[in-house]
C-alpha atoms as a PDB file:
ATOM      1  CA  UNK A   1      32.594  -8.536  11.313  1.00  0.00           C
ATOM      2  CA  UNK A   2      33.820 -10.475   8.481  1.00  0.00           C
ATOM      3  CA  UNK A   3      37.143 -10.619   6.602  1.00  0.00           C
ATOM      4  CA  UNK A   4      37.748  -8.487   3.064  1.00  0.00           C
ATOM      5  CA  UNK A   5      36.899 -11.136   0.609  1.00  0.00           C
ATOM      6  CA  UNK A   6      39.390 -12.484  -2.112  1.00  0.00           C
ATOM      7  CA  UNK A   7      38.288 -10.934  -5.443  1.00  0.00           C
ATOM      8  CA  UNK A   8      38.253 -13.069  -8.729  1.00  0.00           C
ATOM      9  CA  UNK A   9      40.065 -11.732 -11.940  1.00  0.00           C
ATOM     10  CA  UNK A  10      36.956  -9.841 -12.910  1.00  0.00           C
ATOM     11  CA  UNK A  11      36.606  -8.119  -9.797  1.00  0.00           C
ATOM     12  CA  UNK A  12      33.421 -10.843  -8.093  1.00  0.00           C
ATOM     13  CA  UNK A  13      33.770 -11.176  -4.563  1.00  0.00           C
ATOM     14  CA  UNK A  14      34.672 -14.976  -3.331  1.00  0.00           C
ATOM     15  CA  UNK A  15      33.534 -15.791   0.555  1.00  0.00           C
ATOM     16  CA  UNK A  16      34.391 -19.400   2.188  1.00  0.00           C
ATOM     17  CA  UNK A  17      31.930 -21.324   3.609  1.00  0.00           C
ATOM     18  CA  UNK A  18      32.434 -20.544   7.098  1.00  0.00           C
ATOM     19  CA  UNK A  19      31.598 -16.531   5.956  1.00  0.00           C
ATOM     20  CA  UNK A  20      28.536 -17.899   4.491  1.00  0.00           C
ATOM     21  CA  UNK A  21      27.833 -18.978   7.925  1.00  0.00           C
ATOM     22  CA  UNK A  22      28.378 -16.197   9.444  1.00  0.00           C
ATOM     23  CA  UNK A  23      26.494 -14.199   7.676  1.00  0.00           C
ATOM     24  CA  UNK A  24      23.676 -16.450   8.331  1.00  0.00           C
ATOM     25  CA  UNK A  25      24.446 -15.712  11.809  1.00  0.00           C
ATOM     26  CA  UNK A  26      24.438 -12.111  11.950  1.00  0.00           C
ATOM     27  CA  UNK A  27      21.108 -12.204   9.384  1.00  0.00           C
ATOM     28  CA  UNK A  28      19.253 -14.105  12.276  1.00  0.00           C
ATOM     29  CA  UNK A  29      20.936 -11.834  15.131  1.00  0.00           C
ATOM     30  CA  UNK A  30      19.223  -9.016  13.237  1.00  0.00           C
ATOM     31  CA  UNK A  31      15.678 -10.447  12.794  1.00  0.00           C
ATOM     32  CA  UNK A  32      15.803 -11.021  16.406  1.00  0.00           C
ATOM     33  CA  UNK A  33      15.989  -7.207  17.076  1.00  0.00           C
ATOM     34  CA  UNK A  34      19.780  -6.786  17.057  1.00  0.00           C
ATOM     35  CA  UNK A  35      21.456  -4.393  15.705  1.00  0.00           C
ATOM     36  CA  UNK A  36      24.661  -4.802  13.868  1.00  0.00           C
ATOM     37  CA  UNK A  37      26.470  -2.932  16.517  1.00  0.00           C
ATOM     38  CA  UNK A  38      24.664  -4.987  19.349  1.00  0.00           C
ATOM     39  CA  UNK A  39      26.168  -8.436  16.829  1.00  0.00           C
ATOM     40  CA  UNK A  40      29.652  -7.814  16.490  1.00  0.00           C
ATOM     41  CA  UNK A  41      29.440  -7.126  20.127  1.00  0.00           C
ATOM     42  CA  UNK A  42      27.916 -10.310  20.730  1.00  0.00           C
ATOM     43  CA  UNK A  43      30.437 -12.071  17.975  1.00  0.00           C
ATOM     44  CA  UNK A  44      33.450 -10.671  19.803  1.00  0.00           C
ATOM     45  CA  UNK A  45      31.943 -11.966  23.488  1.00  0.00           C
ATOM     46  CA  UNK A  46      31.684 -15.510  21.778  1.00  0.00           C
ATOM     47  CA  UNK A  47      35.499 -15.232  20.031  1.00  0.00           C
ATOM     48  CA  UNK A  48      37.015 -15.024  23.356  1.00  0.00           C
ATOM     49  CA  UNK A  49      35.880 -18.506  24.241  1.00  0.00           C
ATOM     50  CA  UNK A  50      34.443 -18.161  27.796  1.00  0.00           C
ATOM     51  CA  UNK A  51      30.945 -18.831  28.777  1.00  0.00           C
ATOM     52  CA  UNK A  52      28.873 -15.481  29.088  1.00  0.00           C
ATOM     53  CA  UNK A  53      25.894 -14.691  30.106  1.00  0.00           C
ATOM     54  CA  UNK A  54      25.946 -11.741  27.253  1.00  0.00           C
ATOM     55  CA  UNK A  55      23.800 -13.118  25.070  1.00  0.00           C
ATOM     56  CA  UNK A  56      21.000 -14.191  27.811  1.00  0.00           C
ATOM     57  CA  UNK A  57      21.018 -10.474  29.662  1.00  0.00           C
ATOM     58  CA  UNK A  58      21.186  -8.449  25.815  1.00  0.00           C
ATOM     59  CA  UNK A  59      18.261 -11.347  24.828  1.00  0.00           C
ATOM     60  CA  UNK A  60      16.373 -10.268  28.024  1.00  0.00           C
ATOM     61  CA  UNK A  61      16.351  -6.516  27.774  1.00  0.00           C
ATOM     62  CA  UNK A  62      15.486  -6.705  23.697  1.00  0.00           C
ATOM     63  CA  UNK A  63      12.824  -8.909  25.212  1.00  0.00           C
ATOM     64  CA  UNK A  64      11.377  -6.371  27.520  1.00  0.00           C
ATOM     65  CA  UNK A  65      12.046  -3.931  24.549  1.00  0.00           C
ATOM     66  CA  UNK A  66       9.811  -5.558  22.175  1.00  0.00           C
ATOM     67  CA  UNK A  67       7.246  -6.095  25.045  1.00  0.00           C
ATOM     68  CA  UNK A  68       7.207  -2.539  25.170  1.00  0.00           C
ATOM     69  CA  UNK A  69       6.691  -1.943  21.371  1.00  0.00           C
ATOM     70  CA  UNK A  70       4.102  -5.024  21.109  1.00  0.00           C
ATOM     71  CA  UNK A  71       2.209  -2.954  24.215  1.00  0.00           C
ATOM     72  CA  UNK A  72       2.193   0.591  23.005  1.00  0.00           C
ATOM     73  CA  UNK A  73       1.573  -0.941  19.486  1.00  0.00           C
ATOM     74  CA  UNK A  74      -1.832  -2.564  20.998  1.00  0.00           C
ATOM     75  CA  UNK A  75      -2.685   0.891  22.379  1.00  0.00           C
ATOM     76  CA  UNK A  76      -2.275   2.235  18.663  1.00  0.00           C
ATOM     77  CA  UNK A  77      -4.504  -0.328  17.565  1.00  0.00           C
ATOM     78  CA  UNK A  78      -7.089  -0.079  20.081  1.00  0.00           C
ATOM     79  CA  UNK A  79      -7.117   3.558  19.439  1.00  0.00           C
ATOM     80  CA  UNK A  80      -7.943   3.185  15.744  1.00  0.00           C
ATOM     81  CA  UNK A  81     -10.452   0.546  16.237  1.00  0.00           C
ATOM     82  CA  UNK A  82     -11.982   2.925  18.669  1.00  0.00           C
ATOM     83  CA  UNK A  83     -12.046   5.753  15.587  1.00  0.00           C
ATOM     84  CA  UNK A  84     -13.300   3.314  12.489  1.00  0.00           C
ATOM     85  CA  UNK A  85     -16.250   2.348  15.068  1.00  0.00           C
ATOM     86  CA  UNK A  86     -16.993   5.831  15.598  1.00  0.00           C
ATOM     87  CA  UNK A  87     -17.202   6.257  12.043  1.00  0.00           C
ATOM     88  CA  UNK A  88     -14.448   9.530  12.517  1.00  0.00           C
ATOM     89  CA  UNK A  89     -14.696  11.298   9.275  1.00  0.00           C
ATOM     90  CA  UNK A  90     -12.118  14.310  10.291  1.00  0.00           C
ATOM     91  CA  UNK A  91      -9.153  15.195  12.438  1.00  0.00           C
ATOM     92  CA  UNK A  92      -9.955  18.813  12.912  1.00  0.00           C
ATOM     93  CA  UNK A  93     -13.982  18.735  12.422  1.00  0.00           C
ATOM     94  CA  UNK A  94     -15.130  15.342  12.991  1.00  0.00           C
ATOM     95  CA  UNK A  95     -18.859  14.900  12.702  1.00  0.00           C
ATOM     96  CA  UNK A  96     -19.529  11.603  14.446  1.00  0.00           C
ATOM     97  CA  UNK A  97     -21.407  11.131  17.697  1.00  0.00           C
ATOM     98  CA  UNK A  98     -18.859  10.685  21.088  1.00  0.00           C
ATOM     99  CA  UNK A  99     -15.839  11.103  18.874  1.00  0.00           C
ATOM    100  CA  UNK A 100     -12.765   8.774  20.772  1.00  0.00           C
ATOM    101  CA  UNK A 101     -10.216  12.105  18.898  1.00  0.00           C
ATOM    102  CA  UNK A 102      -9.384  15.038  20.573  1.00  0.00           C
ATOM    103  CA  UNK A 103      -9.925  17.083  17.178  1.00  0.00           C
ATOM    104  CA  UNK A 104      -8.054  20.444  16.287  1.00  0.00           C
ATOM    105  CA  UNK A 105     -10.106  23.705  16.195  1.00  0.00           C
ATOM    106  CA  UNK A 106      -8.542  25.176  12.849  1.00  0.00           C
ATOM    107  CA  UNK A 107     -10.629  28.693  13.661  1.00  0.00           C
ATOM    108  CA  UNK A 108      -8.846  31.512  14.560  1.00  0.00           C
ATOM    109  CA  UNK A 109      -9.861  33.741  16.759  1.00  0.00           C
ATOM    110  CA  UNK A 110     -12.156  35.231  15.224  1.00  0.00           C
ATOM    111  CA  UNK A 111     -13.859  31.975  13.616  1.00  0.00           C
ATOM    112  CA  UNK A 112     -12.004  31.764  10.472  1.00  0.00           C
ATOM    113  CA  UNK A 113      -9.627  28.682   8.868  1.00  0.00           C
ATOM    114  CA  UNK A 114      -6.038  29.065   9.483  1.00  0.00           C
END
């Protein structure tokens, strides 16, 4: 996505401005959800100069992706609330009253621990 850099005498990398830029660019592309693929995708739509809906439709479906984390993220949460207000003190033996876990019987068979 960027240019190999001039190097100095002792070997330091020197970027112009404009790289500096850029890489400010692609840093925010990322914390938006991008990845670096999805940017120089992106970076190549907006070299060629022609208005594109690109960046609206990608923005839109890494919307509805993140909607989908947030949700199934709140359905995580929810669970464990449900758990630390039962008081759960065990995956596989929990003692608590109307446990929210479907624990795991360790016994074998015959009764014994695995």
């Amino acid at each position: 996505m960027i240019a190999e850099p001039d190097r100095s005498p002792g070997g330091h990398r020197s970027y112009p401005a404009g790289t500096v830029v850029l890489l400010g660019v692609i840093k925010s592309a990322q914390r938006l959800g991008f990845t670096l693929d999805e940017v120089a995708e992106l970076l190549d739509a907006g070299r060629r100069e022609h208005p594109t809906p690109d960046l609206r439709d990608r923005a839109g479906v890494k919307l509805a992706e993140i909607d989908r984390k947030i949700h199934d993220l709140q359905t995580i949460r929810d669970a464990l609330v449900r758990v630390i207000e039962a008081r759960c003190d065990s995956l596989t033996n929990c003692s608590c009253t109307d446990c929210p876990l479907p624990y795991a019987d360790l016994a074998g068979p015959e009764g014994e621990r695995a």
